[in-house]
N, C-alpha and C. Protein backbone atom coordinates (compact mmCIF):
# COMPACT_ATOMS: atom_id res chain seq x y z
N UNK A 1 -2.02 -127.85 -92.63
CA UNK A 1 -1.44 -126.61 -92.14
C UNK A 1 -1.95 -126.37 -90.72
N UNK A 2 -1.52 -125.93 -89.77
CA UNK A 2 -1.29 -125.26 -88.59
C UNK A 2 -1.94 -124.02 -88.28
N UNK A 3 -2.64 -123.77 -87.34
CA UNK A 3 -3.11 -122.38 -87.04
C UNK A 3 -1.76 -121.34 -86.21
N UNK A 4 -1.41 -120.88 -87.01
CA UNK A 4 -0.46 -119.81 -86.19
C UNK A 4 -0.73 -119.10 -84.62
N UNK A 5 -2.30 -119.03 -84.69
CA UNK A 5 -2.69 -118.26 -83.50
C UNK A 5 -2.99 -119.34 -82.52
N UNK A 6 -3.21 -120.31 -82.76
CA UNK A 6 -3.53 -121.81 -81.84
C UNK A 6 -1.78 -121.74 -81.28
N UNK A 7 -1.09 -121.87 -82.42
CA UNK A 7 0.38 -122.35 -81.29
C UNK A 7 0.77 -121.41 -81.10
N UNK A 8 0.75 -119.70 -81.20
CA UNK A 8 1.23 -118.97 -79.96
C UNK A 8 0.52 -119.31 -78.60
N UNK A 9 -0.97 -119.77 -78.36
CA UNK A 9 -1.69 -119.59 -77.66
C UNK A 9 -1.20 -120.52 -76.80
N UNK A 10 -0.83 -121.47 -77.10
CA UNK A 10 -0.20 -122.87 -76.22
C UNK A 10 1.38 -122.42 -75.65
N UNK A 11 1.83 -121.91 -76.91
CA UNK A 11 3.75 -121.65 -76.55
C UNK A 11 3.02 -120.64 -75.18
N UNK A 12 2.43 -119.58 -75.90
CA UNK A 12 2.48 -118.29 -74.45
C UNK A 12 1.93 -118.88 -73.46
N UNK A 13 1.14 -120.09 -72.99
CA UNK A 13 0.72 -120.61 -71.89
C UNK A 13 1.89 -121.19 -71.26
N UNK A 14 2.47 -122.00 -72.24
CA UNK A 14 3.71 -122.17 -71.49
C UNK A 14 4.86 -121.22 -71.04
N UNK A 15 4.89 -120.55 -71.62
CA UNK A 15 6.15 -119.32 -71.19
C UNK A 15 5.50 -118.79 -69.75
N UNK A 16 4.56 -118.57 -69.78
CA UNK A 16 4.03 -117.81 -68.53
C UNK A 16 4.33 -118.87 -67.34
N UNK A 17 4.09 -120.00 -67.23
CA UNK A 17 4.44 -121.05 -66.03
C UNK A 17 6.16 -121.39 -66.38
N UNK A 18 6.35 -121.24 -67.60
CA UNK A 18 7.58 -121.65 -67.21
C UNK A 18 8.72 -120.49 -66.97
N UNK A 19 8.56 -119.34 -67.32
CA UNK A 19 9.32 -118.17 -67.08
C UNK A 19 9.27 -118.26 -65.62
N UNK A 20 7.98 -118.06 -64.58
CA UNK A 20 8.35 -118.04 -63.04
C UNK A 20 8.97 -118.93 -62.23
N UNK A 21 9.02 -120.09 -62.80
CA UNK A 21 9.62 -120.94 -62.41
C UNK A 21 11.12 -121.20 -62.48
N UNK A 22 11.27 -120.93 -63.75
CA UNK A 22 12.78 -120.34 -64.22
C UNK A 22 13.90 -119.69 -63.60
N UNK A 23 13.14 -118.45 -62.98
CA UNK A 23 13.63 -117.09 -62.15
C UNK A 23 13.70 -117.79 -61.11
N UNK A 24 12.74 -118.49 -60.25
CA UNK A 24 13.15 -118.88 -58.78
C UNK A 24 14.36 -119.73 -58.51
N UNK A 25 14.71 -120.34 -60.07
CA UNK A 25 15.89 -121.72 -60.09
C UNK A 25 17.29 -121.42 -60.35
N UNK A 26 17.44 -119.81 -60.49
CA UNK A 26 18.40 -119.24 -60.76
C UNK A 26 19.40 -119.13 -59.72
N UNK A 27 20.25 -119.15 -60.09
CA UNK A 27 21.66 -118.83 -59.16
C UNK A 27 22.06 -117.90 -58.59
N UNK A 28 21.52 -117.52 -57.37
CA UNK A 28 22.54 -116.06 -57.31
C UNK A 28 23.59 -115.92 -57.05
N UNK A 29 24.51 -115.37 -57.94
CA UNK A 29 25.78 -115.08 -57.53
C UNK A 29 26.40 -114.23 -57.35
N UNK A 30 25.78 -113.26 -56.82
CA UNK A 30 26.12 -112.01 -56.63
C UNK A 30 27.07 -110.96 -57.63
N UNK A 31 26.47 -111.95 -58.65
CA UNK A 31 26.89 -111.35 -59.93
C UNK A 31 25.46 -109.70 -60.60
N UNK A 32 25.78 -108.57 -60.73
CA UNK A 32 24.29 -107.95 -60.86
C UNK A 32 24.23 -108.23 -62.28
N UNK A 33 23.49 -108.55 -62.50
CA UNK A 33 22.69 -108.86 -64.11
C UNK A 33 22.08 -107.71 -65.21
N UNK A 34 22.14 -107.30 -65.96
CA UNK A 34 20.78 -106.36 -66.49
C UNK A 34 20.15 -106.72 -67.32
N UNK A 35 18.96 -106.49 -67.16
CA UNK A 35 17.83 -107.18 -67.59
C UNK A 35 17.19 -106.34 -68.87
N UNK A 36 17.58 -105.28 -69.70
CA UNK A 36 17.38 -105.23 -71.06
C UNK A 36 16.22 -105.29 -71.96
N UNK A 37 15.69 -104.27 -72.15
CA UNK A 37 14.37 -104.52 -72.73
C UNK A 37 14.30 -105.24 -74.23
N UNK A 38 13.58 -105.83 -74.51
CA UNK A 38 13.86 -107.08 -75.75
C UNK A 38 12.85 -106.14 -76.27
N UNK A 39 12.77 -106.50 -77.96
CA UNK A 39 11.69 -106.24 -78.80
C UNK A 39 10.56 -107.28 -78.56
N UNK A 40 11.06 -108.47 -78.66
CA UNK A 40 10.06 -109.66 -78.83
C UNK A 40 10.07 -110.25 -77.29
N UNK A 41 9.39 -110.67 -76.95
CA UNK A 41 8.92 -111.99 -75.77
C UNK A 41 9.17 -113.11 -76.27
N UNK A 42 9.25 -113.95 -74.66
CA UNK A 42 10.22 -115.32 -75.26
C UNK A 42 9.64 -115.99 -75.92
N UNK A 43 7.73 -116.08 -75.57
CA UNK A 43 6.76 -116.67 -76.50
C UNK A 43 6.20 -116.23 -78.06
N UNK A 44 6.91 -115.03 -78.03
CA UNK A 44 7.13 -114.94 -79.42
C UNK A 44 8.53 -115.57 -80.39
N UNK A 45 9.16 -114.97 -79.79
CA UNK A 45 10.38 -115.86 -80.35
C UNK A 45 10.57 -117.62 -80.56
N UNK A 46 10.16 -118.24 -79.44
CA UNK A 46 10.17 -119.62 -79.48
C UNK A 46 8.54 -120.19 -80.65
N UNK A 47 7.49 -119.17 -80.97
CA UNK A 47 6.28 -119.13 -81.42
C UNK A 47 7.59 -119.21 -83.35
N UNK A 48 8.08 -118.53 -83.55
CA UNK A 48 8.71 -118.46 -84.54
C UNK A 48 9.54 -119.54 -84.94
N UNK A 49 9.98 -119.98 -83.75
CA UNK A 49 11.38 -121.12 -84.06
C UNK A 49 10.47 -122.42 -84.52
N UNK A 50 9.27 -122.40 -83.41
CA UNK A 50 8.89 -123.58 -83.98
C UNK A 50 7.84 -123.97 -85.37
N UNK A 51 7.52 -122.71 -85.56
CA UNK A 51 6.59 -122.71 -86.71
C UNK A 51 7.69 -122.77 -88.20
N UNK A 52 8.53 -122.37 -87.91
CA UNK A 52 9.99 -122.77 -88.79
C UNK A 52 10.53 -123.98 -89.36
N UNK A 53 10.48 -124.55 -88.20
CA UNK A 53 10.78 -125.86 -87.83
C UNK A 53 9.74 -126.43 -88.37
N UNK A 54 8.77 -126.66 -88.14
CA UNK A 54 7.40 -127.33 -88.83
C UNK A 54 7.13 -127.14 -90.33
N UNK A 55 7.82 -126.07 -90.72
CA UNK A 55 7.31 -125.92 -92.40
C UNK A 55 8.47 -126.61 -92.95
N UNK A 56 9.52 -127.29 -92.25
CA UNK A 56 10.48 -128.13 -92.74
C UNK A 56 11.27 -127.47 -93.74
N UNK A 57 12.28 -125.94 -93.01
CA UNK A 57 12.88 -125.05 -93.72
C UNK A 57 14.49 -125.48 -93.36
């Protein structure tokens, strides 16, 4: 078994370098966007998908 708090700790390391990087690669198209407050963060959400994925559901 897997420590749940070990792989948020890795996913959220990654979200943080890869979210800024993300934003700079974006397109502008002078399209205005809105940006929407979420319940969850992306490192929570992707923290879920993959612990999912791993219990082979």
């Amino acid at each position: 078994m897997f420590s749940l708090d070990a792989l948020f700790c890795h996913v959220d390391d990654f979200c943080q370098t890869f979210e800024g990087q993300w934003h700079k690669k974006l397109l502008k198209g002078g399209v205005i966007r809105r940006n929407r407050a979420k319940s969850l963060c992306l490192s929570e959400i992707m923290t879920i998908l993959i612990a999912f994925h791993q219990n082979h559901y």
